[in-house]
C-alpha atoms as a PDB file:
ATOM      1  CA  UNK A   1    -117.374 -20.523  15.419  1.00  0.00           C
ATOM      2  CA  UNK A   2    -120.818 -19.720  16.896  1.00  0.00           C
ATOM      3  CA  UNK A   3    -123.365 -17.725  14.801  1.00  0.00           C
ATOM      4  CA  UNK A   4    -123.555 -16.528  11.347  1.00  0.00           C
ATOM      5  CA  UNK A   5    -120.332 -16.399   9.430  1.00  0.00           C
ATOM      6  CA  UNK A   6    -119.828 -13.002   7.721  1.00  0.00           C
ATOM      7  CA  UNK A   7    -116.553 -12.902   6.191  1.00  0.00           C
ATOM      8  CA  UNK A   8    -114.034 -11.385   4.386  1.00  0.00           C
ATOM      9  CA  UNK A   9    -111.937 -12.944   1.628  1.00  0.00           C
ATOM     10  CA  UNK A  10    -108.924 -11.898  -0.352  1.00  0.00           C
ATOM     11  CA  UNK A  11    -108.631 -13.500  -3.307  1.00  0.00           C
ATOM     12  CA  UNK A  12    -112.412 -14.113  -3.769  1.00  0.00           C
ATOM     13  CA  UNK A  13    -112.253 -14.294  -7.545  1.00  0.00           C
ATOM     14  CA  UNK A  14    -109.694 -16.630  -7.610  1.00  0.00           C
ATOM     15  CA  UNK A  15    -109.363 -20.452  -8.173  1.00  0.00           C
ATOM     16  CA  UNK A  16    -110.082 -21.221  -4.524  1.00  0.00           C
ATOM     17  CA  UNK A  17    -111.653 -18.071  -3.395  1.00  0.00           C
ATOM     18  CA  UNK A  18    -114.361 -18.272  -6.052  1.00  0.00           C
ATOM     19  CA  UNK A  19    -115.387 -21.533  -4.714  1.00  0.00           C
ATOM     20  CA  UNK A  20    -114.952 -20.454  -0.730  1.00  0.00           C
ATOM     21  CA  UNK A  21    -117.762 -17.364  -1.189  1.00  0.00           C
ATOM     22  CA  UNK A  22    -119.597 -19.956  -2.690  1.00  0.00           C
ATOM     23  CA  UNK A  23    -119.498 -22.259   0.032  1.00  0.00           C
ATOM     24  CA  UNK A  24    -119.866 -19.291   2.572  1.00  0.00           C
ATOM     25  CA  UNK A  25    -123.158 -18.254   0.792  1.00  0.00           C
ATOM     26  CA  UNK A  26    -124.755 -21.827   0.361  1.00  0.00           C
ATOM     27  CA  UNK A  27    -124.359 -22.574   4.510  1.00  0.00           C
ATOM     28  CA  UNK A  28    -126.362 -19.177   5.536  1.00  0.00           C
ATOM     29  CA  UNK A  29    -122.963 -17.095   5.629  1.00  0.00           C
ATOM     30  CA  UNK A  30    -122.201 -13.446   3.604  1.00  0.00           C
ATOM     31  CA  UNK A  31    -118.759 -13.551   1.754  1.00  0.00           C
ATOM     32  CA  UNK A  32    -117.227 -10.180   1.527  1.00  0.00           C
ATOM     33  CA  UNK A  33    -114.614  -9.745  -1.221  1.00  0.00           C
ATOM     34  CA  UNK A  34    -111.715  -7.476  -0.747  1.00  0.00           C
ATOM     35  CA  UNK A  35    -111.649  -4.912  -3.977  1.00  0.00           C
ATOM     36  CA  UNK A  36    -108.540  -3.536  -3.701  1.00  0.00           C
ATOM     37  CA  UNK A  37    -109.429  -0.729  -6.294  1.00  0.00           C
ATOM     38  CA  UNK A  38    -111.858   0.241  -3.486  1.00  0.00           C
ATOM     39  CA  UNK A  39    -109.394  -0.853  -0.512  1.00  0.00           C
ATOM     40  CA  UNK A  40    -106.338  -0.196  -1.484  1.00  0.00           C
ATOM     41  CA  UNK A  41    -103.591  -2.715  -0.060  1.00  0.00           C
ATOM     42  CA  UNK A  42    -100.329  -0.283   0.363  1.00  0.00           C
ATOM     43  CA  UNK A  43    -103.072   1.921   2.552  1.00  0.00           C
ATOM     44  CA  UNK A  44    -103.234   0.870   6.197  1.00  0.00           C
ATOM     45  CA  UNK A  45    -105.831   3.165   7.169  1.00  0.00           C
ATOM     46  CA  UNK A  46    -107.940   2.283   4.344  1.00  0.00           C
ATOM     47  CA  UNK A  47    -107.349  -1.571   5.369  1.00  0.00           C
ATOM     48  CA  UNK A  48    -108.151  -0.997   8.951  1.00  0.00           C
ATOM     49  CA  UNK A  49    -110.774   1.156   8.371  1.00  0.00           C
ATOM     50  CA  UNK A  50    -112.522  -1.376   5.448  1.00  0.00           C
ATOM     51  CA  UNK A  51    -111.898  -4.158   8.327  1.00  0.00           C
ATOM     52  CA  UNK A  52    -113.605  -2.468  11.477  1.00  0.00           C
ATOM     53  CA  UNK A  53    -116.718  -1.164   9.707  1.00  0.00           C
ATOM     54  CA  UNK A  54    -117.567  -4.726   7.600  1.00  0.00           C
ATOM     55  CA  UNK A  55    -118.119  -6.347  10.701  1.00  0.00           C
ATOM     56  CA  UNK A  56    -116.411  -9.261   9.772  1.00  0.00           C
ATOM     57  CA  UNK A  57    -115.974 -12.659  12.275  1.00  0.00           C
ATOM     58  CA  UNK A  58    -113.528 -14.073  10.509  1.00  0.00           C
ATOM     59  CA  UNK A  59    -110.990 -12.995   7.633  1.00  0.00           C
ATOM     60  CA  UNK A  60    -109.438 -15.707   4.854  1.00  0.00           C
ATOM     61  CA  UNK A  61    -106.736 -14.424   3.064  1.00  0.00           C
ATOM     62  CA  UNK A  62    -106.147 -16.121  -0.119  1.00  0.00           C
ATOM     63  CA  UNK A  63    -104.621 -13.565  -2.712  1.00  0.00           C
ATOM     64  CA  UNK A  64    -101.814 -14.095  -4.656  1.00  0.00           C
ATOM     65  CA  UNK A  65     -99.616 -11.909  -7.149  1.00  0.00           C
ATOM     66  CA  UNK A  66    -100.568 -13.760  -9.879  1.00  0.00           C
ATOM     67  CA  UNK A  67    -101.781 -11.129 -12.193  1.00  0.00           C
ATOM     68  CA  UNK A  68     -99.147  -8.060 -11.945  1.00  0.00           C
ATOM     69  CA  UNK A  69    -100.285  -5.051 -12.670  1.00  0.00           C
ATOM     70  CA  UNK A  70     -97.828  -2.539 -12.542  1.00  0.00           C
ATOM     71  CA  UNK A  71     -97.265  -1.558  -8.757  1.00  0.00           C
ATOM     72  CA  UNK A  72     -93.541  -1.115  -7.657  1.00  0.00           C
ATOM     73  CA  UNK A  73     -92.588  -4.451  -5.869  1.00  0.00           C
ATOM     74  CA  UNK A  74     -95.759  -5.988  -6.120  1.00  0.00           C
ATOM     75  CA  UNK A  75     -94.753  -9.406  -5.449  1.00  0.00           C
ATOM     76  CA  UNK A  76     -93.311  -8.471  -1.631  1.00  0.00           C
ATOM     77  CA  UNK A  77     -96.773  -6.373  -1.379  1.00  0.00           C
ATOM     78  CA  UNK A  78     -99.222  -8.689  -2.065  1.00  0.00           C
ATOM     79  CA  UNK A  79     -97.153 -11.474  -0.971  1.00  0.00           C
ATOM     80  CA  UNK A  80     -95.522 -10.408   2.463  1.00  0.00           C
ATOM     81  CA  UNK A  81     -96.534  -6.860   3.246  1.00  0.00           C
ATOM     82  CA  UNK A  82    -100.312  -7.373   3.074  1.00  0.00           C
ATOM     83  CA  UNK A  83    -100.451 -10.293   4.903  1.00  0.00           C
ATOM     84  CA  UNK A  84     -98.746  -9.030   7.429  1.00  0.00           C
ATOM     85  CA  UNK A  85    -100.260  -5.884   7.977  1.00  0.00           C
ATOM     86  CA  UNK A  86    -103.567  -7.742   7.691  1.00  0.00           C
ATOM     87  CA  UNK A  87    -102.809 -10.373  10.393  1.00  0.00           C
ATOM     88  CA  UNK A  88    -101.727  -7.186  12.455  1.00  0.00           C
ATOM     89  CA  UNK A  89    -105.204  -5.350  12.343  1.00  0.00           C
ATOM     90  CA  UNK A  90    -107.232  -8.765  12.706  1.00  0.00           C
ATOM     91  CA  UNK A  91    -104.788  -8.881  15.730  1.00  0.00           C
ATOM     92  CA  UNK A  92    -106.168  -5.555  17.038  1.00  0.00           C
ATOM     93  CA  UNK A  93    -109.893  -5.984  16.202  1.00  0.00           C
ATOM     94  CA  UNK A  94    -110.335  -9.252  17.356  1.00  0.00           C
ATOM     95  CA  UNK A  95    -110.870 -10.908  13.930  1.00  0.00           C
ATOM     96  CA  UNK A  96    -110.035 -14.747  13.483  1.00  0.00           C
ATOM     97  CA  UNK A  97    -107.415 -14.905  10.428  1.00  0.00           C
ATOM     98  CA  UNK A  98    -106.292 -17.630   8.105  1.00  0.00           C
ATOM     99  CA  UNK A  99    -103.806 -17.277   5.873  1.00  0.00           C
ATOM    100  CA  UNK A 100    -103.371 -19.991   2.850  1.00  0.00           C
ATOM    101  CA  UNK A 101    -100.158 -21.300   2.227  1.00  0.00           C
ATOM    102  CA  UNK A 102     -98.367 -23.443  -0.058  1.00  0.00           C
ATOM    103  CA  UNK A 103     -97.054 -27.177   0.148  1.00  0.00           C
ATOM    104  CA  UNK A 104     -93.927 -24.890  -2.067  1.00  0.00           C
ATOM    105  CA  UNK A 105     -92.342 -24.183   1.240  1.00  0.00           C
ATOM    106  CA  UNK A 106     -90.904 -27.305   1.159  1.00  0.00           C
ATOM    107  CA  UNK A 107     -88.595 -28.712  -1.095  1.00  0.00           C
ATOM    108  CA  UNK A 108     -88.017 -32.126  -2.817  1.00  0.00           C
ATOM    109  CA  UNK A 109     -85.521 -32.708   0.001  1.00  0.00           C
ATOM    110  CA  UNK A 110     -88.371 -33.342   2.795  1.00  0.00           C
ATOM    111  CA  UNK A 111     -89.871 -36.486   1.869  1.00  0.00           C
ATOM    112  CA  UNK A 112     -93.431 -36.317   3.026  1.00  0.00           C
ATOM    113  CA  UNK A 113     -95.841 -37.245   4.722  1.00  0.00           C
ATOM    114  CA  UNK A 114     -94.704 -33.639   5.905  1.00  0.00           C
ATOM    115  CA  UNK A 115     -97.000 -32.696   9.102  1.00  0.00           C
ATOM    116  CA  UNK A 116     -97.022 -29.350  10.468  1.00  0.00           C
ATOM    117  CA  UNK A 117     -93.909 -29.556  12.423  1.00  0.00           C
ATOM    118  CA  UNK A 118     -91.639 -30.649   9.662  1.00  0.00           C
ATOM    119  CA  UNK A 119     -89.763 -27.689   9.040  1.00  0.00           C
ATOM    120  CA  UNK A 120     -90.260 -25.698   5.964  1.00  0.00           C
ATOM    121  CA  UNK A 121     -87.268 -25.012   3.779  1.00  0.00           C
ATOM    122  CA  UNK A 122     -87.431 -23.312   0.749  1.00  0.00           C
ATOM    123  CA  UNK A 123     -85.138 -20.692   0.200  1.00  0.00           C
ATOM    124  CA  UNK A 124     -86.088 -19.457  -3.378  1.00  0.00           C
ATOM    125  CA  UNK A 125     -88.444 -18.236  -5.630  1.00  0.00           C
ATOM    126  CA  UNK A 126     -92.374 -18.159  -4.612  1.00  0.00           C
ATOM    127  CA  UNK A 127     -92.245 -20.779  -2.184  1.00  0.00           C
ATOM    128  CA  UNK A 128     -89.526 -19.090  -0.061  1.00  0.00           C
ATOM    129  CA  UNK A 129     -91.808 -15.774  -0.216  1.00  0.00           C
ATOM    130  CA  UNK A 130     -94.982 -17.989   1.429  1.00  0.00           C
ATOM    131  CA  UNK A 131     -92.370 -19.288   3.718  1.00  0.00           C
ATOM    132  CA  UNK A 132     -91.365 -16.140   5.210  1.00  0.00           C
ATOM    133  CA  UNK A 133     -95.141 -14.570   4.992  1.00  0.00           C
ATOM    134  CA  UNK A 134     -96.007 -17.549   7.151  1.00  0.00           C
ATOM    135  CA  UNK A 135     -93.390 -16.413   9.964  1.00  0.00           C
ATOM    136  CA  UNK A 136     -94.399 -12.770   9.236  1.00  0.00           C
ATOM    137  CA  UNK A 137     -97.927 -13.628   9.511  1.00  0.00           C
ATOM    138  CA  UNK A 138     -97.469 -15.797  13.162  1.00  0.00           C
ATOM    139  CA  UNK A 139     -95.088 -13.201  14.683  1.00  0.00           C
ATOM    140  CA  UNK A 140     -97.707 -10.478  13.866  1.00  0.00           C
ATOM    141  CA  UNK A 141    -100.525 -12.343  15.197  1.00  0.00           C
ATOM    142  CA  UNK A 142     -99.846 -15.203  17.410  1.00  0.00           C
ATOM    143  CA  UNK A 143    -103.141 -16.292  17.342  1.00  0.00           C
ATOM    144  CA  UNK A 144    -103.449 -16.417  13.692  1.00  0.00           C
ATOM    145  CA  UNK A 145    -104.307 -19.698  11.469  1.00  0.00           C
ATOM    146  CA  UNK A 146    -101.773 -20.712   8.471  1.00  0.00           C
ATOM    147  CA  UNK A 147    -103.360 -23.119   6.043  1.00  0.00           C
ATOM    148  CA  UNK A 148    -100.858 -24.650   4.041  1.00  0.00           C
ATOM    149  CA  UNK A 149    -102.615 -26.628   0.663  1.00  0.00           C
ATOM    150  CA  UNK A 150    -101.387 -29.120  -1.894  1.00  0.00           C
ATOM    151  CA  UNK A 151    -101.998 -28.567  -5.977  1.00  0.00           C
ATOM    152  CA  UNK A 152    -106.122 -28.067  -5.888  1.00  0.00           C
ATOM    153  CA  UNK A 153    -108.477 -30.032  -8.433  1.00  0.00           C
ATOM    154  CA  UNK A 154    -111.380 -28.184  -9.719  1.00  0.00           C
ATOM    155  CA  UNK A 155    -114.013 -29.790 -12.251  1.00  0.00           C
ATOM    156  CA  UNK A 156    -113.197 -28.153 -15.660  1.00  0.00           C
ATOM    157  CA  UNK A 157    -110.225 -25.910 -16.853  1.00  0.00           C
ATOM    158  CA  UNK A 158    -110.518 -22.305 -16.790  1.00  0.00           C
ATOM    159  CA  UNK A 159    -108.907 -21.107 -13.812  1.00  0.00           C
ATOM    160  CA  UNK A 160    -105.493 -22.383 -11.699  1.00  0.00           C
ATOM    161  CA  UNK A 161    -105.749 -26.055 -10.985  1.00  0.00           C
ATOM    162  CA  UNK A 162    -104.676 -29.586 -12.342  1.00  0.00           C
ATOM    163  CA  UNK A 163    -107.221 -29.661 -14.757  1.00  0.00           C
ATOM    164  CA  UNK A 164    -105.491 -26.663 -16.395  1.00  0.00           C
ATOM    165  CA  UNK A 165    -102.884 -28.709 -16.163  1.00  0.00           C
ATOM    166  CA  UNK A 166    -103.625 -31.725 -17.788  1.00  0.00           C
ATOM    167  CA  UNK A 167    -105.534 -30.357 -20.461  1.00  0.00           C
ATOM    168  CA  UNK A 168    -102.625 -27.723 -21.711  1.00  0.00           C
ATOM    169  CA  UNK A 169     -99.924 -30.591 -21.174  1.00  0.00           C
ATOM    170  CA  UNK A 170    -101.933 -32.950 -23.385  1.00  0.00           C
ATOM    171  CA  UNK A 171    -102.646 -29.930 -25.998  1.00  0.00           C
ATOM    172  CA  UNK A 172     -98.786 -29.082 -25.854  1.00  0.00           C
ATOM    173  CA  UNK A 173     -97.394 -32.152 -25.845  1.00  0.00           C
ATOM    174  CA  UNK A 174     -99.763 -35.010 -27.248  1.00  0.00           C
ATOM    175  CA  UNK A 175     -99.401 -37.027 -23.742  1.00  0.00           C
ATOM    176  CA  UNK A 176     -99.455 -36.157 -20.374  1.00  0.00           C
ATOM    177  CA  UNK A 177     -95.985 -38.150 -18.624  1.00  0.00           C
ATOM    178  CA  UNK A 178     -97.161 -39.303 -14.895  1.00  0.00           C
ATOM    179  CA  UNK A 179     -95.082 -40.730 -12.316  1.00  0.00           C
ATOM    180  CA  UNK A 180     -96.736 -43.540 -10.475  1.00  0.00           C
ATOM    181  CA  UNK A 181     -93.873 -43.130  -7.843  1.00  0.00           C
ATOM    182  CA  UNK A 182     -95.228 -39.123  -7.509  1.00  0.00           C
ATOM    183  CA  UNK A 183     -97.415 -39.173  -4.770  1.00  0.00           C
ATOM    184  CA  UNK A 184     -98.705 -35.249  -4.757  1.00  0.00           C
ATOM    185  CA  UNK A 185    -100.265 -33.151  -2.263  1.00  0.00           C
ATOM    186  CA  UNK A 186    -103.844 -32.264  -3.423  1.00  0.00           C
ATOM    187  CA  UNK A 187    -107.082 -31.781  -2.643  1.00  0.00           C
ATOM    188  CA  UNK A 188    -110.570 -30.935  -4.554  1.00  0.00           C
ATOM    189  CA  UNK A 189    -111.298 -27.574  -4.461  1.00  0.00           C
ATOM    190  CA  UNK A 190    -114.800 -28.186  -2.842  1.00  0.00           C
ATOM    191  CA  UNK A 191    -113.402 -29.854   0.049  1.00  0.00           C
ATOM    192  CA  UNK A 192    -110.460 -27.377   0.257  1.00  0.00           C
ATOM    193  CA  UNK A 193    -112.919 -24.812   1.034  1.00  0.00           C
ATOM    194  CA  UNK A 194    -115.183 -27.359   3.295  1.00  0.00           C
ATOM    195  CA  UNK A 195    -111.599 -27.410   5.969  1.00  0.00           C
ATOM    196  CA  UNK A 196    -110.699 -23.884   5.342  1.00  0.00           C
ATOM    197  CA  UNK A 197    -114.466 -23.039   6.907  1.00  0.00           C
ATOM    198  CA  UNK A 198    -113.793 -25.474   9.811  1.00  0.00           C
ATOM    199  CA  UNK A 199    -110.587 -23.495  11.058  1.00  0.00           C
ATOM    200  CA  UNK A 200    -111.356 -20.439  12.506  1.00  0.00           C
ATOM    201  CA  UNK A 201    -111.437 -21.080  16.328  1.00  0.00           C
ATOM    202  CA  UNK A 202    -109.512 -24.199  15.447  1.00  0.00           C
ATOM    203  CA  UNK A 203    -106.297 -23.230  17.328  1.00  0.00           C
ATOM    204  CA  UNK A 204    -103.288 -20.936  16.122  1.00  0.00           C
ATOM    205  CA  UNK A 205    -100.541 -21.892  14.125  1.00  0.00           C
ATOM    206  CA  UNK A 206     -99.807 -24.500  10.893  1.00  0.00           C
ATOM    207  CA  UNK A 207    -102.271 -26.669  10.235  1.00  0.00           C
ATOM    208  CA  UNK A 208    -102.264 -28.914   6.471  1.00  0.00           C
ATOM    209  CA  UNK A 209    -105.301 -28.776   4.751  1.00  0.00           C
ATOM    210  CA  UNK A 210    -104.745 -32.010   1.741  1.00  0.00           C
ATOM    211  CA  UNK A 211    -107.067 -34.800   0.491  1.00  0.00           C
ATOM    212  CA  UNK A 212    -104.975 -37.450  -1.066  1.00  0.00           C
ATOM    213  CA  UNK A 213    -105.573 -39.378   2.820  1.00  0.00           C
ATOM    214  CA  UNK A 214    -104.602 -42.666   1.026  1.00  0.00           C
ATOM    215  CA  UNK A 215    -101.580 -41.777  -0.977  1.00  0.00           C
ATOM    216  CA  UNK A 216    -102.239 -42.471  -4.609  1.00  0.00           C
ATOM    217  CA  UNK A 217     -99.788 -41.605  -7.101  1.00  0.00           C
ATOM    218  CA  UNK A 218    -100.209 -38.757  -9.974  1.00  0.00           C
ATOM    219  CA  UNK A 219    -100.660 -41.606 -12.581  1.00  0.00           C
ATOM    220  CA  UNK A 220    -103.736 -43.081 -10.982  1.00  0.00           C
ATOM    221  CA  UNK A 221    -104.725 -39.536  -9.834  1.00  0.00           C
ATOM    222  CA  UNK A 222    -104.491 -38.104 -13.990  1.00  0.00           C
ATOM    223  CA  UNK A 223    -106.176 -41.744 -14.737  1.00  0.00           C
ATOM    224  CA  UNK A 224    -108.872 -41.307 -12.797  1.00  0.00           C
ATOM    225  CA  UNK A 225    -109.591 -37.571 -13.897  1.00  0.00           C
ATOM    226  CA  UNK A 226    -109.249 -38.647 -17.693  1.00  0.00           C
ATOM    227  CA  UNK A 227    -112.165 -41.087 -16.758  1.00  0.00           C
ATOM    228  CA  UNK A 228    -114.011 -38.480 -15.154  1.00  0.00           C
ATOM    229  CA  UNK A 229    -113.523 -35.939 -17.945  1.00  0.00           C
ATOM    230  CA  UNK A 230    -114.237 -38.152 -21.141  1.00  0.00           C
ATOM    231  CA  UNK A 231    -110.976 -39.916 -21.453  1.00  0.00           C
ATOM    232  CA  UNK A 232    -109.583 -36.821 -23.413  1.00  0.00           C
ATOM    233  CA  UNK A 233    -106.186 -36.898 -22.498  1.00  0.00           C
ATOM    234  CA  UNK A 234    -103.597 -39.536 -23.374  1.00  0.00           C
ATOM    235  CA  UNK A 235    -101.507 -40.519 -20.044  1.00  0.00           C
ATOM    236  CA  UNK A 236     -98.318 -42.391 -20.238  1.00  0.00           C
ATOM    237  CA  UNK A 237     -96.699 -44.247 -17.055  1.00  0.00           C
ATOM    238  CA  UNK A 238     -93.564 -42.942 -16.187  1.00  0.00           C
ATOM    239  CA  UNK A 239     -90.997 -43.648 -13.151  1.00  0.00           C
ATOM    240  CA  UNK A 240     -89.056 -41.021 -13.238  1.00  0.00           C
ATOM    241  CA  UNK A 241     -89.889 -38.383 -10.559  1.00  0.00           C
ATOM    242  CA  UNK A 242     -90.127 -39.885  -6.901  1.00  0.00           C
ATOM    243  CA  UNK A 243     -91.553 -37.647  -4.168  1.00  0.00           C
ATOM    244  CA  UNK A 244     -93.979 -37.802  -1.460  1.00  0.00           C
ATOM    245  CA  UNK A 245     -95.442 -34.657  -1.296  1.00  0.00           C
ATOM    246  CA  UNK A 246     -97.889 -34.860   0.932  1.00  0.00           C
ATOM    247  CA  UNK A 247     -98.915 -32.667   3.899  1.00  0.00           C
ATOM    248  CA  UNK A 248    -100.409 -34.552   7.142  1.00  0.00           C
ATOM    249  CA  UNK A 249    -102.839 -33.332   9.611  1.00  0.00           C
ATOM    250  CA  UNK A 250    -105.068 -34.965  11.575  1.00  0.00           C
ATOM    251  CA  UNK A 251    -107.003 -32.228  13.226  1.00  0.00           C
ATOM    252  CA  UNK A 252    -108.092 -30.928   9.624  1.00  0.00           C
ATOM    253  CA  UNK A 253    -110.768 -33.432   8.089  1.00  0.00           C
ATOM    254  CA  UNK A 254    -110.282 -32.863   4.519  1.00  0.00           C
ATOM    255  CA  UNK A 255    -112.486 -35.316   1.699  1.00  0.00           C
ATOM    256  CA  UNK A 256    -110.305 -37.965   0.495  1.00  0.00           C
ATOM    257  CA  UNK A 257    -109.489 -37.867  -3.314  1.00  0.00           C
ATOM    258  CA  UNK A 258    -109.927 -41.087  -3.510  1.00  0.00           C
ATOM    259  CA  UNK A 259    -113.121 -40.661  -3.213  1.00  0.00           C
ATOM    260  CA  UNK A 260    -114.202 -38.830  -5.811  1.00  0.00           C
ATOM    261  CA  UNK A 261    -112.352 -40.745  -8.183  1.00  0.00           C
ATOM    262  CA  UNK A 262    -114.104 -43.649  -9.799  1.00  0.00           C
ATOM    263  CA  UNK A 263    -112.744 -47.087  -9.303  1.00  0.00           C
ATOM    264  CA  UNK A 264    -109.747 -48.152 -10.685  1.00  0.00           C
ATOM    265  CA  UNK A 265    -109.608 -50.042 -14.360  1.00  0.00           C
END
């Protein structure tokens, strides 16, 4: 996308979001967060309305109902509803739209790599309700982008991501039980936000938006965190889940986890 990038996010206090606005700010951009105490979400009007007069050039749409708070059938709201009704009014304005996904479409049955034409399956629970936003979304607004991400890695605990993870595992349990035959979809949450920023104007449709490039396993993956955050955690070597999980892409340049990870022992 040409010029400055003004744009609005859903979600923006969020694991991912947080870090998005941040990235949005530090290139030049303005990150404008959706308050949905000011814009309501079961208000169409108010959506539209809150749309056309930000001025925005592109729209990310990253919220989740992951805090309920009350609202009759909040789940299919937040989760379905509002995205759709969102991709339709970016539809009618003009707006570029990406909506994140969720490797959790698929099940354990579709051994990965997975790339964006491997059919999604999941029938249940929260990945079947991504699942069917995604078609929602894309039948609403052909043109629209749908982002689908692997389990993100931020640098402390605190919010939603593998840290979290380990570090309540290893409080709950003493150990933390990794499969070196586990090869998961993931990403850091940095360079998550990095690809999200590359894809409006991108093209329409699925794209996969995951770091682990060179397919290491969740053993040397928790191994190489635990180095990184003070060898806190005890990890034990386990066999016993076997899944490739991850999501394949080439047109989305996403920094390798491997990377980041220090060598290794």
């Amino acid at each position: 996308m040409g010029g400055t990038l003004r744009a609005i996010v859903t979600g923006a206090r969020g694991t991912l979001g947080a870090v998005l606005c941040q990235r949005i700010v530090s290139a030049g951009g303005e990150a404008i967060p959706w308050d949905r105490a000011r814009v309501p979400i079961d208000d169409y009007g108010a959506m539209e309305h809150f749309v056309r007069e930000s001025g925005a050039s592109a729209i990310f749409h990253l919220a989740l109902a992951s805090k309920p708070t009350g609202i009759e059938n909040e789940s299919w709201l937040v989760n379905w509803q509002w995205p759709s009704e969102l991709a339709w009014i970016a539809r009618q304005l003009g707006v570029p739209f990406v909506y994140t996904s969720t490797v959790m479409v698929y099940t354990n049955a579709v051994p990965g790599p997975r790339d964006p034409a491997t059919p999604a399956d999941e029938t249940e629970g929260y990945g079947a309700e991504k699942r069917r936003a995604e078609e929602q979304v894309l039948h609403q607004n052909p043109g629209a982008i749908v982002a689908r991400l692997g389990w993100q890695i931020g640098s402390a605990p605190g919010t939603n991501n593998m840290i979290d993870f380990l570090e309540r595992t290893n409080r709950e349990s003493g150990a933390i039980r990794a499969s070196t035959r586990w090869i998961p979809a993931c990403s850091f949450l940095e360079d998550t936000a990095d690809a999200l920023l590359s894809l409006p104007g991108a093209g329409s449709g699925i794209h996969h938006v995951e770091g682990n490039s060179t397919g290491l396993d969740f053993h040397r993956i928790a191994t190489g965190l635990n180095a990184l955050h003070g060898n806190r955690w005890r990890i034990v070597a386990t066999d016993d889940f076997v899944l490739d999980q991850r999501l394949r892409d080439t047109r989305v340049p996403v920094g390798c986890v491997e990377a980041r990870l220090p060598p290794a022992a």
